[in-house]
Every structure is written in structure tokens, then in C-alpha cells.
C-alpha atoms as a PDB file:
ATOM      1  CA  UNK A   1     -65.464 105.060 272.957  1.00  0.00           C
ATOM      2  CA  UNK A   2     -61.391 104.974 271.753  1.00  0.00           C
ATOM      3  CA  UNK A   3     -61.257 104.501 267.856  1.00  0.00           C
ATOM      4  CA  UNK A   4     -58.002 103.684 266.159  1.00  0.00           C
ATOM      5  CA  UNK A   5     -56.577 107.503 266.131  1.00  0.00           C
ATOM      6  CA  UNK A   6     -56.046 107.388 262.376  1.00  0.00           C
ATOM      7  CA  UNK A   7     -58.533 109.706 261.779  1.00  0.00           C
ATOM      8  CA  UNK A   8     -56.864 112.208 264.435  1.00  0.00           C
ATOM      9  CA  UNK A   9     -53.586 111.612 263.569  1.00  0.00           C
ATOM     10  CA  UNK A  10     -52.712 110.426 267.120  1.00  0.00           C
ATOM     11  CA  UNK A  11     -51.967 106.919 266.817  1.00  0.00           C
ATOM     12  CA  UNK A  12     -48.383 105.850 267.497  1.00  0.00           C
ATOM     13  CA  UNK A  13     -47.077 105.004 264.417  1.00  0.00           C
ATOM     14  CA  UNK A  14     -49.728 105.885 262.115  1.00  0.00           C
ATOM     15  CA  UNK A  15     -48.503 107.048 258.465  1.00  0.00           C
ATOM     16  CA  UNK A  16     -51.187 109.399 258.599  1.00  0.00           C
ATOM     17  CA  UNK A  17     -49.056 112.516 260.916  1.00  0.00           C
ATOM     18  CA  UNK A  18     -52.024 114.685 259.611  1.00  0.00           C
ATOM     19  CA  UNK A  19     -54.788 112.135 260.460  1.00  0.00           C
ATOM     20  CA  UNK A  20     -57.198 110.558 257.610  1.00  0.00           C
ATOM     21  CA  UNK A  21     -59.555 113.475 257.991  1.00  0.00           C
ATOM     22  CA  UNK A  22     -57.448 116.417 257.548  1.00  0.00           C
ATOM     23  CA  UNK A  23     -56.172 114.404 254.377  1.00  0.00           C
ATOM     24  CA  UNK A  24     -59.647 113.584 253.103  1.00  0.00           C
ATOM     25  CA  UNK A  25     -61.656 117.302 253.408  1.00  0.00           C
ATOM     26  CA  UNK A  26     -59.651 118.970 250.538  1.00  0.00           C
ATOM     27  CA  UNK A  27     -61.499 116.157 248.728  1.00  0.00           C
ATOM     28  CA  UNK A  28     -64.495 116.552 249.943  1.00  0.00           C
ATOM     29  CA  UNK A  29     -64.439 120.515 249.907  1.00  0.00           C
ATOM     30  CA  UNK A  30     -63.593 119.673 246.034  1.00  0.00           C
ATOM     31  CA  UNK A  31     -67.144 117.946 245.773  1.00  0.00           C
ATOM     32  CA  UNK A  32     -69.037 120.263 247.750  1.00  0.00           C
ATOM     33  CA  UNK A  33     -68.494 119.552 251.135  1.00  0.00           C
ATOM     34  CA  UNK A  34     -67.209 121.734 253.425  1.00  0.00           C
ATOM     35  CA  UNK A  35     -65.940 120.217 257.217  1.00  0.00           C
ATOM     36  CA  UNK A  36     -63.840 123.299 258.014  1.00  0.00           C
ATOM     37  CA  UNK A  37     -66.251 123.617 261.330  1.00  0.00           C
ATOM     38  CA  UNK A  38     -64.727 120.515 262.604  1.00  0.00           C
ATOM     39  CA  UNK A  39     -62.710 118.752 264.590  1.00  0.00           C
ATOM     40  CA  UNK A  40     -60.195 116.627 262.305  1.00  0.00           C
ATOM     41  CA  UNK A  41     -60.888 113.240 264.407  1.00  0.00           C
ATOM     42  CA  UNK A  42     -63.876 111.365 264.529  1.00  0.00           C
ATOM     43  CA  UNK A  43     -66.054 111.527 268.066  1.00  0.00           C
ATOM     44  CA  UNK A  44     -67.137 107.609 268.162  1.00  0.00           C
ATOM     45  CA  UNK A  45     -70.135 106.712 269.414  1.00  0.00           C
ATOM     46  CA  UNK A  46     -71.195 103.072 270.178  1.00  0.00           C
ATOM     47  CA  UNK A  47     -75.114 102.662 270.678  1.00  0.00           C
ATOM     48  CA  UNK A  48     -74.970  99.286 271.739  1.00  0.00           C
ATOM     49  CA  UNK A  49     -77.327  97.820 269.089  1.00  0.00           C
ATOM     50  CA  UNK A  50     -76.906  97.352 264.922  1.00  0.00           C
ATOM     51  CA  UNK A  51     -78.480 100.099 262.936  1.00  0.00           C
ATOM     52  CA  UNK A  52     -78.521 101.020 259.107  1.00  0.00           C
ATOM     53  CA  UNK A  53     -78.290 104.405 257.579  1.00  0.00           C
ATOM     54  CA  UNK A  54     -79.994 105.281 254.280  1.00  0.00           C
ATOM     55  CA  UNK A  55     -80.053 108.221 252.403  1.00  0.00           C
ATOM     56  CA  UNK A  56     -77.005 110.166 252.485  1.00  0.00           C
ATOM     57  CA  UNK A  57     -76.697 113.381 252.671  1.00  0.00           C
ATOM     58  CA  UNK A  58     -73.121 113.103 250.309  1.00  0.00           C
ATOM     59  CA  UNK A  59     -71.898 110.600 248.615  1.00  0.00           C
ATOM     60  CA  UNK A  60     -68.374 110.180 247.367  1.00  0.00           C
ATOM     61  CA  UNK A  61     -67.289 107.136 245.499  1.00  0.00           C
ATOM     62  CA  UNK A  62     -63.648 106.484 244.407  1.00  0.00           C
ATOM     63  CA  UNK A  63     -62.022 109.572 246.111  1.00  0.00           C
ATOM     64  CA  UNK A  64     -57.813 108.565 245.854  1.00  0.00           C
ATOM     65  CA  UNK A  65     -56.848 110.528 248.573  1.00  0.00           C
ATOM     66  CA  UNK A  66     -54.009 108.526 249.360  1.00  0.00           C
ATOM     67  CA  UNK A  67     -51.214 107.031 247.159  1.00  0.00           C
ATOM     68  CA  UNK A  68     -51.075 104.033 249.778  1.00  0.00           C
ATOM     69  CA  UNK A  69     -54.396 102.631 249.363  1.00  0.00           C
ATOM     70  CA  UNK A  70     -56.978 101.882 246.591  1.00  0.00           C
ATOM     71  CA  UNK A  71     -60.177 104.723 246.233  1.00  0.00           C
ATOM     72  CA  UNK A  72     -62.487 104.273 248.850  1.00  0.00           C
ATOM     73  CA  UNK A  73     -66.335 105.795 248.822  1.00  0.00           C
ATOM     74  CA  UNK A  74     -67.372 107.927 251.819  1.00  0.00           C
ATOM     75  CA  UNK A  75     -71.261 109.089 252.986  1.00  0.00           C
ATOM     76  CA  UNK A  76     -72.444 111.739 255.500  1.00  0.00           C
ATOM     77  CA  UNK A  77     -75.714 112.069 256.915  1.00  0.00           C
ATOM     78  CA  UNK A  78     -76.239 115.450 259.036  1.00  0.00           C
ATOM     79  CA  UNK A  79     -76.648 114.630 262.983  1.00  0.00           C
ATOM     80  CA  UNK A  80     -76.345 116.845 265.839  1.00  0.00           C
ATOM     81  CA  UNK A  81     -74.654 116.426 269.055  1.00  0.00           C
ATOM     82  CA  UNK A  82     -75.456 117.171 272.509  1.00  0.00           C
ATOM     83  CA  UNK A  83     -72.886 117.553 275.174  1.00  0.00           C
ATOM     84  CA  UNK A  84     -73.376 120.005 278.018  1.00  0.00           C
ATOM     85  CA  UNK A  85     -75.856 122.631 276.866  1.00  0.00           C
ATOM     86  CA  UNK A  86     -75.412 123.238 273.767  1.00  0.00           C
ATOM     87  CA  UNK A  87     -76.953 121.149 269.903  1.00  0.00           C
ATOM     88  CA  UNK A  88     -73.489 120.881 267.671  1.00  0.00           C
ATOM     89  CA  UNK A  89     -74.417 120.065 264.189  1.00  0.00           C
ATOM     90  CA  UNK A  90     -72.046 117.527 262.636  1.00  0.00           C
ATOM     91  CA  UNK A  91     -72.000 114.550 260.034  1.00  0.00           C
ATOM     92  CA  UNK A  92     -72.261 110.869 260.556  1.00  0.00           C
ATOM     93  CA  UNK A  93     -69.167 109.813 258.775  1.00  0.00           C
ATOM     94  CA  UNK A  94     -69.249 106.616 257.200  1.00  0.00           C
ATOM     95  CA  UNK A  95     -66.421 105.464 254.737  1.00  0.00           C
ATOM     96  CA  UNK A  96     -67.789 102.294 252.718  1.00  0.00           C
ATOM     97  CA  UNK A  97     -66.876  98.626 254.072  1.00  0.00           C
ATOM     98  CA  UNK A  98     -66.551  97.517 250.814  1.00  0.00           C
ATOM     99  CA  UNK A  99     -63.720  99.740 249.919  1.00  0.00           C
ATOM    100  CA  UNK A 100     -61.975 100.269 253.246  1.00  0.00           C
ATOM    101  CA  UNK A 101     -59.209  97.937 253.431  1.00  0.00           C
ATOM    102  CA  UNK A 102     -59.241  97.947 257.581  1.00  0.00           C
ATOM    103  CA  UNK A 103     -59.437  99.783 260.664  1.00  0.00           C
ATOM    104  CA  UNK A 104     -63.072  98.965 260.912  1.00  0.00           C
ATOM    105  CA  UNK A 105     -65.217 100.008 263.649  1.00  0.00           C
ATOM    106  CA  UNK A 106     -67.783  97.600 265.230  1.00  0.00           C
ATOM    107  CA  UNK A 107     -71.053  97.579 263.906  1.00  0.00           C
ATOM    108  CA  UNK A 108     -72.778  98.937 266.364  1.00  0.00           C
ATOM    109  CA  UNK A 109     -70.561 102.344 266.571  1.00  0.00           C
ATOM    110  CA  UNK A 110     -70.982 105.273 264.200  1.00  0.00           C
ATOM    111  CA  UNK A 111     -68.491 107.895 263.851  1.00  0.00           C
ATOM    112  CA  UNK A 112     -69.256 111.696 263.910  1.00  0.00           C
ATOM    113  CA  UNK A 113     -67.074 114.871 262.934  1.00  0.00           C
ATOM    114  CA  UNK A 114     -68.382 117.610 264.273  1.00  0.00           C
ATOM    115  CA  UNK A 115     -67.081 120.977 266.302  1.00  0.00           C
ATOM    116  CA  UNK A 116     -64.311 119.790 269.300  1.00  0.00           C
ATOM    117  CA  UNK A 117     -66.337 118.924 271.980  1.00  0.00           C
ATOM    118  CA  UNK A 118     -64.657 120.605 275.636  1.00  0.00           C
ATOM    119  CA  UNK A 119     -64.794 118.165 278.673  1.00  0.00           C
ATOM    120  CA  UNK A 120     -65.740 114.884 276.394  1.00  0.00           C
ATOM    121  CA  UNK A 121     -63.939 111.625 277.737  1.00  0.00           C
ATOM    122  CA  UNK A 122     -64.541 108.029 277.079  1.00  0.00           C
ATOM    123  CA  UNK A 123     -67.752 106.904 278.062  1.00  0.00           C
ATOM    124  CA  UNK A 124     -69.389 109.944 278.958  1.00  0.00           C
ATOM    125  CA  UNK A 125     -72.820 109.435 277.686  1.00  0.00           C
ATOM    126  CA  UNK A 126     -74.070 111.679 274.701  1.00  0.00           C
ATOM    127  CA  UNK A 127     -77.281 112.586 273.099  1.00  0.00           C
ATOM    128  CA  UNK A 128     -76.894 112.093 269.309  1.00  0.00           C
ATOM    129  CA  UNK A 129     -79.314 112.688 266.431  1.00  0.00           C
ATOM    130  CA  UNK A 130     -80.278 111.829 262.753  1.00  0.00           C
ATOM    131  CA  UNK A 131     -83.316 110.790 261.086  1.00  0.00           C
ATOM    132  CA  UNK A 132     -81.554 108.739 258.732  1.00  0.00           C
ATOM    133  CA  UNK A 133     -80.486 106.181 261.681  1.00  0.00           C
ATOM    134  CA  UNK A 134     -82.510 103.273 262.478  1.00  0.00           C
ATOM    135  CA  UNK A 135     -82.368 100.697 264.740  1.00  0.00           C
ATOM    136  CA  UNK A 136     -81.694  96.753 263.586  1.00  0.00           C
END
């Protein structure tokens, strides 16, 4: 489903020319994460029911990787994707409510970074996942 295209970079407007992502993963490479295999926008997938994730994989709290907002914390939890034939590993990317200041994403959708995905477009139905996701 469309997100807001901050992470991406492509929204009209956005202050963000590089997109969130490409400005957050020298942070996260920092602290031990490395998302050089993926695409710098989030794939977002909306499973139609509320879920909760537990057990991150990584954890970042406080990361200032922006002089225009306050910290914000960050998890991942590893996934994979299916589209077409092939099993692309990825990361459930979750920045924390608490310290996101907006741009929020219904509760029932969960954004993944993973490898660009050829011949994706809204609504094309997916196969996603993660033993860390439960269904609410």
C-alpha cells in the first residue's frame, strides 16, 4: 500500500531529498547494523488485522539523526519476502510511536526494507514472514 514517501525520499516537498532511510543507516551501520542490501524506502505492507511484535532483533534508542526532530528509537525484526520466485530477506522496520513525532502508519501495516523488489505495485498481494509477528 502507498506510505508517505519520506522514507524514499519521493514525497513532494519532503525535507528529506535523501529519504529518512538513507539518512538513518549510517546510524545504524554505527551500531551494528548493516542495510546496505536494501532498498532506501520502506515496502508497506497492510495485513488487515492489529498485530504486536516482540523481541527485536536491534534496538536503537535515542539515535539524533536529524537536527529537525528530537531522538527517536528504532527496532528490526528479520522477515523475508516473497514476490515472484524468489525468498528476499529483509527487516521489519519499526521506529517507536512514542518518539516519532508523525507520519504514522496505521496499525495494522508494518513496514519492511528489504532488496528492490522488480514488478511490485500497489496492492499486489505478497507473502511476508517473521516469527516475531503475531496476530491481535
Amino acid at each position: 500500500m502507498p506510505g508517505h514517501q519520506l522514507a524514499s525520499g519521493l514525497a513532494k516537498g519532503s525535507p528529506f531529498f535523501k529519504g529518512t532511510i538513507a539518512m538513518q543507516a549510517p546510524y545504524f551501520l554505527k551500531a551494528g547494523l548493516d542495510l546496505s542490501f536494501c532498498y532506501s524506502g520502506t515496502l508497506n505492507i497492510d495485513f488487515g488485522y492489529h498485530f504486536t511484535l516482540s523481541s527485536p532483533d536491534f534496538q536503537f534508542d535515542n539515535v539524533k539523526w536529524t537536527e529537525q526532530f528530537p531522538s527517536e528509537s528504532f527496532s528490526f525484526f528479520k522477515c523475508s519476502v516473497f514476490n515472484g520466485h524468489v525468498w528476499q530477506l529483509g527487516y521489519i522496520y519499526l521506529p517507536h510511536p512514542e518518539t516519532k513525532l508523525g507520519h504514522f502508519q496505521k496499525s495494522t501495516v508494518i513496514e519492511v526494507l528489504t532488496a528492490k523488489l522488480e514488478n511490485l505495485h500497489y496492492g499486489d498481494k505478497i507473502v511476508s514472514k517473521s516469527a516475531k509477528l503475531a496476530r491481535l
